[in-house]
C-alpha atoms as a PDB file:
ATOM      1  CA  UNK A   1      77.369 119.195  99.735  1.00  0.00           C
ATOM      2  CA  UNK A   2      78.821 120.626  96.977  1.00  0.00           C
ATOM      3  CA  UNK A   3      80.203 117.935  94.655  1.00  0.00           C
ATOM      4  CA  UNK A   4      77.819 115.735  92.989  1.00  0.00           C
ATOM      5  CA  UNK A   5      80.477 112.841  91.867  1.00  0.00           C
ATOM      6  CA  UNK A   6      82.111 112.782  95.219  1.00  0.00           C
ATOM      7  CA  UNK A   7      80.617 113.663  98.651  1.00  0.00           C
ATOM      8  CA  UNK A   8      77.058 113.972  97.264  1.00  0.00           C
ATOM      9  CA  UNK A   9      77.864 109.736  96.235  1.00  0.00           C
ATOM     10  CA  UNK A  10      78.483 109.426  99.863  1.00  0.00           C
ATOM     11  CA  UNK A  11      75.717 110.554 101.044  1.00  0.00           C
ATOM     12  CA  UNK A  12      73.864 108.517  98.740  1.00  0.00           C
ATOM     13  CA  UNK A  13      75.801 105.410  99.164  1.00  0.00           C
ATOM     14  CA  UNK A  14      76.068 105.273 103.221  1.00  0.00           C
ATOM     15  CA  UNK A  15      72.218 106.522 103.079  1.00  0.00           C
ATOM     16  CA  UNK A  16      73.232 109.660 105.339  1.00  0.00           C
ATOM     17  CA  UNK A  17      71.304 112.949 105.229  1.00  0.00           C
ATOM     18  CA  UNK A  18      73.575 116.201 104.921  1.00  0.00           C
ATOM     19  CA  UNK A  19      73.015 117.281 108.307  1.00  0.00           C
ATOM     20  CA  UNK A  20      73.381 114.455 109.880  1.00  0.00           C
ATOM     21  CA  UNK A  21      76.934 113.901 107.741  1.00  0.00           C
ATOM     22  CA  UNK A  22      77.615 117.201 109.315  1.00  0.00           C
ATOM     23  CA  UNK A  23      76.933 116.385 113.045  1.00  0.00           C
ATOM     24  CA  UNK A  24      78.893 113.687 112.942  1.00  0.00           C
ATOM     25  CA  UNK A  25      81.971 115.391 111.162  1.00  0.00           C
ATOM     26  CA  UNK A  26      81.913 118.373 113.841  1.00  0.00           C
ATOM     27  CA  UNK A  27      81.881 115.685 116.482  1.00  0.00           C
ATOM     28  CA  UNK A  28      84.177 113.377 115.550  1.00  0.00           C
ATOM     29  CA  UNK A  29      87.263 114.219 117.239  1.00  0.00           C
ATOM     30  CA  UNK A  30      85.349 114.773 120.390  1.00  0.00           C
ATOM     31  CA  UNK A  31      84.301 110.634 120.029  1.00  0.00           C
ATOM     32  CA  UNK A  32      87.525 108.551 119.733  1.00  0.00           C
ATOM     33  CA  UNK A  33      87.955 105.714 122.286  1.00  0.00           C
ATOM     34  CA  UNK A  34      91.700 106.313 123.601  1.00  0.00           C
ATOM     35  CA  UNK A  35      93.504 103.726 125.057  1.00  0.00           C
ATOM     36  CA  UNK A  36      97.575 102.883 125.922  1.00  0.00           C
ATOM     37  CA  UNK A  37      99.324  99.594 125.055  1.00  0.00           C
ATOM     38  CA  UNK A  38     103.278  98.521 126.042  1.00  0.00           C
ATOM     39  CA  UNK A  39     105.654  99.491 123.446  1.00  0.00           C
ATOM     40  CA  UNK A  40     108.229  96.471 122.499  1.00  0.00           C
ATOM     41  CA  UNK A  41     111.125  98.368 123.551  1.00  0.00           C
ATOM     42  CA  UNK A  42     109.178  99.839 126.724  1.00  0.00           C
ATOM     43  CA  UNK A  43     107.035 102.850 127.661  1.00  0.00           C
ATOM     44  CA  UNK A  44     103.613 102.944 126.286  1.00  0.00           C
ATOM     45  CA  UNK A  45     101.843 103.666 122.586  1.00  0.00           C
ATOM     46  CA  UNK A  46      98.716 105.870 122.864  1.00  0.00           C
ATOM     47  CA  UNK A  47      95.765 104.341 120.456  1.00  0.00           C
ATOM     48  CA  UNK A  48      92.658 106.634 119.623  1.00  0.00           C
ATOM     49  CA  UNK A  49      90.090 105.034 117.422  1.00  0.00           C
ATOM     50  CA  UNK A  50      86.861 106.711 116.162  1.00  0.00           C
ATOM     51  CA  UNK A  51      83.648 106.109 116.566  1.00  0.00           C
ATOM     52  CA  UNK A  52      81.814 102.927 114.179  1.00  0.00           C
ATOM     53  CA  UNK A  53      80.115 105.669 112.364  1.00  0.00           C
ATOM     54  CA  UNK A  54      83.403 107.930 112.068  1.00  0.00           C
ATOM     55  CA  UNK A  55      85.657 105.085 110.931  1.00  0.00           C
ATOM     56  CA  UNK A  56      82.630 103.885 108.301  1.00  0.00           C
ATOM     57  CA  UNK A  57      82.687 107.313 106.800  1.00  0.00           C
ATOM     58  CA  UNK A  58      86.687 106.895 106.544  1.00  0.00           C
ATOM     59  CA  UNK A  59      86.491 103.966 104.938  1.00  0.00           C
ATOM     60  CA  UNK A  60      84.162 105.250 102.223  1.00  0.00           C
ATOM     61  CA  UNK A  61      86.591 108.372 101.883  1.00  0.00           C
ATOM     62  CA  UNK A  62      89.692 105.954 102.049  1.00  0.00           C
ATOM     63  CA  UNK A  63      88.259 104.532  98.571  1.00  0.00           C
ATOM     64  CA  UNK A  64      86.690 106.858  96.969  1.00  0.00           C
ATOM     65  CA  UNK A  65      88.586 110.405  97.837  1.00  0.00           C
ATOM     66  CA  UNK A  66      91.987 109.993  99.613  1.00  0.00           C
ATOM     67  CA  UNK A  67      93.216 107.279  96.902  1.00  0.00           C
ATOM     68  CA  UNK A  68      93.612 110.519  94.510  1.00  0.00           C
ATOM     69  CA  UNK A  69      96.005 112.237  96.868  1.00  0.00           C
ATOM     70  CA  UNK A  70      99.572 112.155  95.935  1.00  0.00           C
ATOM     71  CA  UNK A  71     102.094 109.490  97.863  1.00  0.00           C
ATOM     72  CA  UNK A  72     105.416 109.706  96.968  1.00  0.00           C
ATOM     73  CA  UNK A  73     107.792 106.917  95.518  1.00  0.00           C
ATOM     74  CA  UNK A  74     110.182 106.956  98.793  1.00  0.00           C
ATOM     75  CA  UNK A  75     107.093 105.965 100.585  1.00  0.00           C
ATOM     76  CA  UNK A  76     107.913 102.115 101.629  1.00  0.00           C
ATOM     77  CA  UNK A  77     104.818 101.916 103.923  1.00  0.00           C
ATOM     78  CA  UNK A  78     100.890 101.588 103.649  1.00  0.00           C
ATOM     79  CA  UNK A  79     101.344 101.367 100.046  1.00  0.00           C
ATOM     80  CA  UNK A  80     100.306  98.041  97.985  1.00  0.00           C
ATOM     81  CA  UNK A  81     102.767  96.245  97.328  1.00  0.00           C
ATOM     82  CA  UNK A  82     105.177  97.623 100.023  1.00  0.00           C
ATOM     83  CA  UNK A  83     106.872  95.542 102.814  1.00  0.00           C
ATOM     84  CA  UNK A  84     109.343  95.889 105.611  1.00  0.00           C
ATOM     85  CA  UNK A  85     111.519  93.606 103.519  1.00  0.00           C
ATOM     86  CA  UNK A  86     111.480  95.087 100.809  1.00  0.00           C
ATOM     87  CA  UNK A  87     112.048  98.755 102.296  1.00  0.00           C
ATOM     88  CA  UNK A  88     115.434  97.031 103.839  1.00  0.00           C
ATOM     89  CA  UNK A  89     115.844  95.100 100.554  1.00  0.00           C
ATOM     90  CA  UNK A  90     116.443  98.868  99.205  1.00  0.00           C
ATOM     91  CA  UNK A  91     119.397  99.682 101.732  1.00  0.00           C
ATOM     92  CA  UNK A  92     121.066  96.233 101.792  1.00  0.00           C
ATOM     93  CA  UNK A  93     123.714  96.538  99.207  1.00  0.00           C
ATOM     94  CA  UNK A  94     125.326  99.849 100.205  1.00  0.00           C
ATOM     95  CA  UNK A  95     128.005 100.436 103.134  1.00  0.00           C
ATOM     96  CA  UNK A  96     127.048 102.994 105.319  1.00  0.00           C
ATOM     97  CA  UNK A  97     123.581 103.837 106.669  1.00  0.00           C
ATOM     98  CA  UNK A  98     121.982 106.450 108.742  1.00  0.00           C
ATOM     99  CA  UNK A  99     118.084 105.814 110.749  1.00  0.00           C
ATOM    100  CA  UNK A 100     116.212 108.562 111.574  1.00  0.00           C
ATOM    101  CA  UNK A 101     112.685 109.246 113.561  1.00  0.00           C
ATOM    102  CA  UNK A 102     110.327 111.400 114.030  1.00  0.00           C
ATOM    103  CA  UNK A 103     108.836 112.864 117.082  1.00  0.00           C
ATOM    104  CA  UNK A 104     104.932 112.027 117.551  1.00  0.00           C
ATOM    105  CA  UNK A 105     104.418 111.648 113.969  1.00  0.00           C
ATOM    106  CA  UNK A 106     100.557 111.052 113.793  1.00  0.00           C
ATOM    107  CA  UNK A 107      99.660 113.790 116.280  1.00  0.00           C
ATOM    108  CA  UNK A 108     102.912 116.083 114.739  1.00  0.00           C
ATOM    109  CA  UNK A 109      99.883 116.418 111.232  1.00  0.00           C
ATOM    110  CA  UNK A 110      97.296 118.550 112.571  1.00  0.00           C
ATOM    111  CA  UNK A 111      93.787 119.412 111.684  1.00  0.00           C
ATOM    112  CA  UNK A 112      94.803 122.719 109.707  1.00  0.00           C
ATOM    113  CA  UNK A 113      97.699 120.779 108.017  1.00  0.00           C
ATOM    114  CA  UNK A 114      95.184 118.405 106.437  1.00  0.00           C
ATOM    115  CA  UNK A 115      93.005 122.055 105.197  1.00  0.00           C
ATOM    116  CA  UNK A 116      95.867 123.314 103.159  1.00  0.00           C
ATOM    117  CA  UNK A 117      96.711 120.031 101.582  1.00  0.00           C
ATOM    118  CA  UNK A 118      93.363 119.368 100.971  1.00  0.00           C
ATOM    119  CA  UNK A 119      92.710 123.014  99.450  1.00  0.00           C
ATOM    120  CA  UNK A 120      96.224 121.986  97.161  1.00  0.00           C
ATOM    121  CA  UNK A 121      95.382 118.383  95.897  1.00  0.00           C
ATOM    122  CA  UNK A 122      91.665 118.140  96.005  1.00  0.00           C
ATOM    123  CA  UNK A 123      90.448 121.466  94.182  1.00  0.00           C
ATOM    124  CA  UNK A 124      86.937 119.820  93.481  1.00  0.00           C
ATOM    125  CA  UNK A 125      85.886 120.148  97.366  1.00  0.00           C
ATOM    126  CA  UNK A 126      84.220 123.406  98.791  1.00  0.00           C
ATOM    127  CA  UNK A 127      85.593 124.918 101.475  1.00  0.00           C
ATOM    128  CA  UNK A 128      83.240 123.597 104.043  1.00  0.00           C
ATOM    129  CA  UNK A 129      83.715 120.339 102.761  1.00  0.00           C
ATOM    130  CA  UNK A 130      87.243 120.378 103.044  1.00  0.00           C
ATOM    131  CA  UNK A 131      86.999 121.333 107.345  1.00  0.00           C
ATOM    132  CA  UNK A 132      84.289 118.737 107.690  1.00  0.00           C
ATOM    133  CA  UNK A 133      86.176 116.115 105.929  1.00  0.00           C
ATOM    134  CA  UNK A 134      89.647 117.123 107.739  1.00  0.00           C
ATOM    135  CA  UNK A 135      87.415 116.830 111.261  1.00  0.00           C
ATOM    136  CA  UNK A 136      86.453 112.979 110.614  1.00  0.00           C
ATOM    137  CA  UNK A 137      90.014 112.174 110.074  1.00  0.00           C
ATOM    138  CA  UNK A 138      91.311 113.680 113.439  1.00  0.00           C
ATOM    139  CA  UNK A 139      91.218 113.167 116.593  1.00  0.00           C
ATOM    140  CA  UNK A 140      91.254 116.143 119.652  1.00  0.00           C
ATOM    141  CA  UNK A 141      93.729 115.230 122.388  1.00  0.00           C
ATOM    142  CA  UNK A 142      94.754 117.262 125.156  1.00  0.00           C
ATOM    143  CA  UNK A 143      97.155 119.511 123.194  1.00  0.00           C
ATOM    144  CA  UNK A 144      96.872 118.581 119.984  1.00  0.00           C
ATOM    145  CA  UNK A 145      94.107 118.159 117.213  1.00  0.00           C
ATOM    146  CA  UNK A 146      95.438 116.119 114.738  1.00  0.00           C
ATOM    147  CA  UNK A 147      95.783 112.430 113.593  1.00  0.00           C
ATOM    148  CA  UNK A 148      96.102 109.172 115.742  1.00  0.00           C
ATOM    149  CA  UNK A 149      97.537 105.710 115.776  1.00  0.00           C
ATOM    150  CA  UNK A 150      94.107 103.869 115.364  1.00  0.00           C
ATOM    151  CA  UNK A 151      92.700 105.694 112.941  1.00  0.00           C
ATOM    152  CA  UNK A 152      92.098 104.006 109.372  1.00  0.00           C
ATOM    153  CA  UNK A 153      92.997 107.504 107.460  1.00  0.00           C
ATOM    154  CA  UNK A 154      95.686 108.404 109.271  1.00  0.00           C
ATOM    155  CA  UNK A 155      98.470 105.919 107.327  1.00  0.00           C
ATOM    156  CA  UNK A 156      97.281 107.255 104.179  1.00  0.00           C
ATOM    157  CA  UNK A 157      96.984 110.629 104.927  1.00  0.00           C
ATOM    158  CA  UNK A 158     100.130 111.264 106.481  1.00  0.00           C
ATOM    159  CA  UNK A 159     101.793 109.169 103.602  1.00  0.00           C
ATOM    160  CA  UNK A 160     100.435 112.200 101.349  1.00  0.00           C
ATOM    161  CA  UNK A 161     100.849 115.039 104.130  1.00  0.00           C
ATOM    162  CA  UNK A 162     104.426 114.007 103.860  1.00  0.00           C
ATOM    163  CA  UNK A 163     104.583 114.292  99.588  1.00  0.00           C
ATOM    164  CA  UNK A 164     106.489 117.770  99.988  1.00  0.00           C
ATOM    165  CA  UNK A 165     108.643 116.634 102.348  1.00  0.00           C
ATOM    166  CA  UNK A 166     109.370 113.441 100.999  1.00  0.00           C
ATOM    167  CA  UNK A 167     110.094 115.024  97.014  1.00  0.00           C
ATOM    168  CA  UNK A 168     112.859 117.836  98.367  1.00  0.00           C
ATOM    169  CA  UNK A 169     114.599 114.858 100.484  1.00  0.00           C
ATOM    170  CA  UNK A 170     114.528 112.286  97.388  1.00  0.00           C
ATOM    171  CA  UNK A 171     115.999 115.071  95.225  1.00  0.00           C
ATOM    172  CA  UNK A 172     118.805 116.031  97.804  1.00  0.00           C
ATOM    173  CA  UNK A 173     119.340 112.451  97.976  1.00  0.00           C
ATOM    174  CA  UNK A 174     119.420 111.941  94.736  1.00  0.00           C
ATOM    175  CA  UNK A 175     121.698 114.519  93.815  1.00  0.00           C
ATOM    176  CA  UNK A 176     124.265 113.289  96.905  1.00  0.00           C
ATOM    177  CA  UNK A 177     124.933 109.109  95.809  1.00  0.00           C
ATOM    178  CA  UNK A 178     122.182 108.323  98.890  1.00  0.00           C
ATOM    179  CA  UNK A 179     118.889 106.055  98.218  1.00  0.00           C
ATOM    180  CA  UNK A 180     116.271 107.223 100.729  1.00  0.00           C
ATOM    181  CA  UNK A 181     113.362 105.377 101.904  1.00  0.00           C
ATOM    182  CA  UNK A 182     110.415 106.627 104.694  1.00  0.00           C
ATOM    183  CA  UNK A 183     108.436 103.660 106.228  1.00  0.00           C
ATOM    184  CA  UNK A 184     106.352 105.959 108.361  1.00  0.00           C
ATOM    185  CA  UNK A 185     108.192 107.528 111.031  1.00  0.00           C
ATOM    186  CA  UNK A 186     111.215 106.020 110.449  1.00  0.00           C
ATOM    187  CA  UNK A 187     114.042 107.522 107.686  1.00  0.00           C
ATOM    188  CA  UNK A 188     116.845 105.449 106.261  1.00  0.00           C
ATOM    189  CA  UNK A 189     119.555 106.795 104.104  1.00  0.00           C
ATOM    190  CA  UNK A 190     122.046 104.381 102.647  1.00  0.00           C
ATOM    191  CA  UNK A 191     124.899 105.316 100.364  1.00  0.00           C
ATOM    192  CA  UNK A 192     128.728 103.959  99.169  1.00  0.00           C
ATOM    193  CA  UNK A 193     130.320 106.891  99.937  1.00  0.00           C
ATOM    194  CA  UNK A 194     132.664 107.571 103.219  1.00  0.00           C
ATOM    195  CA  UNK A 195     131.388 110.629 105.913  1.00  0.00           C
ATOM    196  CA  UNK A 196     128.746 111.735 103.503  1.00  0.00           C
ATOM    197  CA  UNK A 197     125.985 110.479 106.377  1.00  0.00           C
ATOM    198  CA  UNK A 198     127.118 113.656 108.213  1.00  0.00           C
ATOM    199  CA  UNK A 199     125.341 116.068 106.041  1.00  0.00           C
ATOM    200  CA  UNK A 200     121.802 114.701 106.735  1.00  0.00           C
ATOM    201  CA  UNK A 201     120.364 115.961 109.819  1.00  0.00           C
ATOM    202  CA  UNK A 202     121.137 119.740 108.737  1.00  0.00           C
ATOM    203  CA  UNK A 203     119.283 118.667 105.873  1.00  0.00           C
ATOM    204  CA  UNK A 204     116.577 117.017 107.118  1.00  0.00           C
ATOM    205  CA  UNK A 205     116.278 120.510 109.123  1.00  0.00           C
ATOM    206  CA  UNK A 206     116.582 122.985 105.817  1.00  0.00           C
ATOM    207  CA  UNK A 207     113.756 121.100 104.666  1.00  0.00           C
ATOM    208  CA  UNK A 208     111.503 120.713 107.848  1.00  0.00           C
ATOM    209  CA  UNK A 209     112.062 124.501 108.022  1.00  0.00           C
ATOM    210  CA  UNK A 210     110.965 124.789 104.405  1.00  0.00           C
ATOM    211  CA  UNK A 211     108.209 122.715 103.985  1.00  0.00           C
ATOM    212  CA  UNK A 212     104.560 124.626 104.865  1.00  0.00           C
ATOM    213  CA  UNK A 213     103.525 121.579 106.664  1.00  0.00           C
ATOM    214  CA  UNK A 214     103.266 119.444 108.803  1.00  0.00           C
ATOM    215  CA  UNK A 215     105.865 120.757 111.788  1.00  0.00           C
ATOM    216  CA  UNK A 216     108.474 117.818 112.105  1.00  0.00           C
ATOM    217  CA  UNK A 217     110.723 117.480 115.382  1.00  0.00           C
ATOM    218  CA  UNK A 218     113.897 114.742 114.669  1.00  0.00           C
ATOM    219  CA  UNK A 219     114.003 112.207 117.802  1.00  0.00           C
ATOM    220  CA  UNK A 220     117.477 112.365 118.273  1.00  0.00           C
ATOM    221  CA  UNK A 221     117.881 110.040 120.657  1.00  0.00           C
ATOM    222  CA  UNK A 222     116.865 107.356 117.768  1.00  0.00           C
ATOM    223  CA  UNK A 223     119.436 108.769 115.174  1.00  0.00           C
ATOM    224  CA  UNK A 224     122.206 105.939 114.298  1.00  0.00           C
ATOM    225  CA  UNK A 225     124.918 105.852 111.642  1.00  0.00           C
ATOM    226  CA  UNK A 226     125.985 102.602 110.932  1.00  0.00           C
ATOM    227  CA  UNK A 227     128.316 100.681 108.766  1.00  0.00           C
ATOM    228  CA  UNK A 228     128.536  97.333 107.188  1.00  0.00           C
ATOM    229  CA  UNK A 229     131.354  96.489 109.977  1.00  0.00           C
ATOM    230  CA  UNK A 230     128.179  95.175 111.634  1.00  0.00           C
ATOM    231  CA  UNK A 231     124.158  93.898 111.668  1.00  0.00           C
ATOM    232  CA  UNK A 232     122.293  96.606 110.856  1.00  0.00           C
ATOM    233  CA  UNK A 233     118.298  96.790 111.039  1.00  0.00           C
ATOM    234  CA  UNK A 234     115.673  99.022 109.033  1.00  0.00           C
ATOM    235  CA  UNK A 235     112.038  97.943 110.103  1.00  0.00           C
ATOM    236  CA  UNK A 236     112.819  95.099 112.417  1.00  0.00           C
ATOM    237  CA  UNK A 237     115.017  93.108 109.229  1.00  0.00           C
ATOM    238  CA  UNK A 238     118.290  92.309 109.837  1.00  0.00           C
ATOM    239  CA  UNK A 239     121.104  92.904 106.845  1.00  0.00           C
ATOM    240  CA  UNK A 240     124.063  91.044 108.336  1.00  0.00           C
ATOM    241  CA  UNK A 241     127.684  91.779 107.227  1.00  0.00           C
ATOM    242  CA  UNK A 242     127.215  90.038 104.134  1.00  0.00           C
ATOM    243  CA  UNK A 243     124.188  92.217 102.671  1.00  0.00           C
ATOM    244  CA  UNK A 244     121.865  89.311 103.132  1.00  0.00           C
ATOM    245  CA  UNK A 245     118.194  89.687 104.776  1.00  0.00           C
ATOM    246  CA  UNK A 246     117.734  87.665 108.173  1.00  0.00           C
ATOM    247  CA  UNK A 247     115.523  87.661 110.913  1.00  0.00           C
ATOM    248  CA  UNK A 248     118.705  87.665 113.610  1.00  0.00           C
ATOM    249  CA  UNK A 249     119.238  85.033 116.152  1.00  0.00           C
ATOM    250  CA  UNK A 250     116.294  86.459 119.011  1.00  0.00           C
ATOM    251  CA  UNK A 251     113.296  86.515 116.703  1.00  0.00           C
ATOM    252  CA  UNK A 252     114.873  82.594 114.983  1.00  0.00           C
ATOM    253  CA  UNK A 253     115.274  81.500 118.792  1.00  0.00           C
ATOM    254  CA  UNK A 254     111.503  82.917 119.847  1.00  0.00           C
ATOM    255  CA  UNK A 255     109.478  81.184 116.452  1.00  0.00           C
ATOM    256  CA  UNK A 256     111.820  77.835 117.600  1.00  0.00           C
ATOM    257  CA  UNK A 257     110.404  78.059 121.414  1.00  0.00           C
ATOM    258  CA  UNK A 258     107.127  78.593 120.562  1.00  0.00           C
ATOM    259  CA  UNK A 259     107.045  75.904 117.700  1.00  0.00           C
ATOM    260  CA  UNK A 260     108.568  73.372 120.442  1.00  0.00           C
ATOM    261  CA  UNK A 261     105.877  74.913 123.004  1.00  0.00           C
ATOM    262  CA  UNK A 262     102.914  74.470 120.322  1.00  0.00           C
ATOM    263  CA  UNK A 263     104.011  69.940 119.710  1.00  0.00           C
ATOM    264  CA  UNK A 264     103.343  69.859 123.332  1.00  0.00           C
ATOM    265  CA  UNK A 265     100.203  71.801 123.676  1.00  0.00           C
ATOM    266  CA  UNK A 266     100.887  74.523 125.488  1.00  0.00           C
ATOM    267  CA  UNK A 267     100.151  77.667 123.357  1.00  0.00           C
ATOM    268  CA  UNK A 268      96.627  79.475 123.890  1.00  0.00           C
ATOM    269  CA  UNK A 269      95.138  80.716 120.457  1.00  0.00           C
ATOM    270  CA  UNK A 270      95.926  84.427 120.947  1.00  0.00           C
ATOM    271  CA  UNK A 271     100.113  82.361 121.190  1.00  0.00           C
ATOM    272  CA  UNK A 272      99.544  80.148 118.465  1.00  0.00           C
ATOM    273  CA  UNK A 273      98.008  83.323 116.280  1.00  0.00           C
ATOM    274  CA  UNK A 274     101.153  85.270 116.738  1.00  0.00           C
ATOM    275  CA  UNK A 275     103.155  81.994 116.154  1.00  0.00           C
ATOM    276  CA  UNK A 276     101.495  81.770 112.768  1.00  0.00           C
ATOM    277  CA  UNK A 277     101.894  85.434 111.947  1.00  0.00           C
ATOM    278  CA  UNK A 278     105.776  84.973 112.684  1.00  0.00           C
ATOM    279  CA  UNK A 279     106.085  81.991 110.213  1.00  0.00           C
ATOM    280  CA  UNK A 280     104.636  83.640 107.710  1.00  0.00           C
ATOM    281  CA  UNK A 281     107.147  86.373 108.289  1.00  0.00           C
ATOM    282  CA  UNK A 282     109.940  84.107 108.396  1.00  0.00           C
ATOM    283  CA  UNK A 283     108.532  82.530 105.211  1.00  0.00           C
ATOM    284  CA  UNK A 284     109.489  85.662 103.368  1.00  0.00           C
ATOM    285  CA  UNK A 285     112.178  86.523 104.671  1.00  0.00           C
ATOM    286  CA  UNK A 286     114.106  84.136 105.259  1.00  0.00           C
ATOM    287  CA  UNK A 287     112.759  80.486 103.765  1.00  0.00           C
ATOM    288  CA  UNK A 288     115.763  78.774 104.858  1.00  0.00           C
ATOM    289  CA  UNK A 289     114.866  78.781 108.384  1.00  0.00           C
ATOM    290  CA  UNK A 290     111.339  77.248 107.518  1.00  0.00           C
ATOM    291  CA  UNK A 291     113.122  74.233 106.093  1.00  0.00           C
ATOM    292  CA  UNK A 292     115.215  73.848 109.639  1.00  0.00           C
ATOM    293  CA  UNK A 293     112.116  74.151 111.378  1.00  0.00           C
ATOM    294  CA  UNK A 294     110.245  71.649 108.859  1.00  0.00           C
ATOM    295  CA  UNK A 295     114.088  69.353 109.731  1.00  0.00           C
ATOM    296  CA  UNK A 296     113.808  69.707 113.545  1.00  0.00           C
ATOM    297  CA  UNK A 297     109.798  69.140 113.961  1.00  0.00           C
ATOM    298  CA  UNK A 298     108.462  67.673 111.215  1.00  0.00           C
ATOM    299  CA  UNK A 299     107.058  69.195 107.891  1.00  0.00           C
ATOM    300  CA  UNK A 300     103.740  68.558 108.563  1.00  0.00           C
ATOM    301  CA  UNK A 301     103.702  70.777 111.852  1.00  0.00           C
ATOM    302  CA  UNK A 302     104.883  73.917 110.174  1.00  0.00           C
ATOM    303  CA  UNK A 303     103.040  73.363 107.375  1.00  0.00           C
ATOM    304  CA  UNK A 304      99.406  73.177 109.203  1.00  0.00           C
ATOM    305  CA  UNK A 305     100.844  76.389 111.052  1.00  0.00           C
ATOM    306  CA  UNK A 306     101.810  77.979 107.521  1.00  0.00           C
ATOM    307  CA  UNK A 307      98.544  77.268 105.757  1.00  0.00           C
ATOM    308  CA  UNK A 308      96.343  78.633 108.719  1.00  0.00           C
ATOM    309  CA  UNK A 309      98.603  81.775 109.225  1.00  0.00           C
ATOM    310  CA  UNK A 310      96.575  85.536 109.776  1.00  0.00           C
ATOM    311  CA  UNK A 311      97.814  88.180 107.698  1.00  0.00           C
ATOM    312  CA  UNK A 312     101.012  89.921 108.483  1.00  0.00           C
ATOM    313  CA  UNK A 313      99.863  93.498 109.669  1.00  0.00           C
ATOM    314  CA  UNK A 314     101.616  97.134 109.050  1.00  0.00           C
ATOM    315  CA  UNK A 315     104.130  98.257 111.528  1.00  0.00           C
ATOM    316  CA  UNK A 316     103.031 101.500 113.910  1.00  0.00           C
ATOM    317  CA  UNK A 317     105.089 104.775 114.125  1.00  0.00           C
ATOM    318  CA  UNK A 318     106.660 105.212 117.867  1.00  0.00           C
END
């Protein structure tokens, strides 16, 4: 290894020998445990995780390499301090809004996409550390080679994969009265002004077509212009027809159930862990509908709930 302040300290620090760093890194995507779960809206969400020793070696590079790639501004997820409500908080004051997705976003950044941006933004590793690094972080599926959804690198990396792209669309965007946001996979353009939305997608295209990488393919079928005329959600918040934040009558009516389910007992803990998880959400989002809960069941329910609650966790791209 090459570079005595970086990859030579992980070998130090994780007590591996070279070759053995090496074995690992050529096997890697050959080692990821691949598995489906149900998708909220239907169909199925492919999850490939790596091997212990493959996602302890990410974590070290996570820290102590990856942190020095670039992420750009526009970037509203897996970046401290970001949140779903604040990514819609950025939208809600402007008329019209257009949502768009990406097709297979992980697996869309391939192996040789992470090379070049690795050769452009970290000039201190060799060439052969920059293929064995780029192996650990991806995962070989049956037509791809690329990132997963499981994978502890991939949220950063594709945050910084997506740098180019995401500079050339804040500058158009910019330069057009639109505020642009990217929580992963999922684009939203707000703006004041009447029929601009219509010049996005032929955008989005020029710069997909410029960019050097990663190859990008628009979902149309999740494309959706909207107007203030109605609710409109980014992320799974709801800006009603006043510009306020809410979490929408389903997800009030679902925390309310399962509060009234929990005072009688009949929530398992993997129930009464999501419970919590959806307080806490509700917390910051919308604290008003804590107090109606605290009204209808007593404070001292939803405030046992509240105090144990896990950690709200990062939305995955479709």
């Amino acid at each position: 290894m090459s570079n005595q302040s970086t990859l030579s300290r992980l070998l130090d620090e994780l007590a591996l020998e070279p070759q053995q760093f090496r074995r690992i890194a050529l096997r890697a995507p050959h080692t990821y445990k691949t598995y489906t779960i149900p998708k909220k809206n239907g169909g199925t969400r492919v999850i490939s995780q790596p091997a212990r020793e493959t996602k302890y070696i990410q974590s070290w590079l996570i820290e102590n390499i990856f942190k020095l790639l670039p992420v750009h501004s526009a970037a509203a997820a897996y970046v401290k301090g970001s949140s779903i409500k604040k990514n819609a908080s950025t939208h809600k004051d402007n008329s019209f809004l257009v949502k768009i997705d990406f097709e297979r976003f992980f697996p869309s950044i391939k192996c040789s996409d992470l090379h070049q941006h690795f050769r452009k933004h970290l000039p201190f590793l060799s060439e052969e550390e920059i293929l064995l690094v780029a192996r650990l972080c991806s995962v070989r599926g049956m037509f791809y080679d690329g990132l997963s959804i499981g994978s502890p690198a991939s949220p950063i990396l594709s945050n910084s994969v997506m740098y180019e792209f995401d500079s050339l669309v804040s500058e158009w965007s910019k330069n057009n009265g639109f505020v642009y946001t990217r929580y992963a996979d999922d684009l939203t353009f707000s703006t004041n002004i009447k029929e601009a939305s219509i010049a996005i997608e032929p955008m989005i295209r020029d710069v997909i077509d410029t960019i050097s990488y990663p190859s990008l393919s628009i979902n149309k079928r999740k494309t959706l212009h909207l107007s203030k005329k109605t609710n409109r959600t980014i992320t799974g918040v709801i800006i009603n027809t006043q510009g306020q934040l809410s979490l929408g009558r389903t997800k009030k009516r679902e925390i309310s159930s399962l509060v009234h389910r929990y005072t009688l007992g009949q929530l398992d803990g993997s129930r009464v862990h999501r419970l919590q998880g959806l307080l806490g959400y509700a917390y910051d989002l919308e604290p008003k509908f804590i107090n109606t809960l605290s009204k209808k069941y007593s404070p001292e329910i939803i405030s046992e709930l509240l105090r144990r609650r896990p950690p709200r966790q990062e939305t995955t791209p479709d």
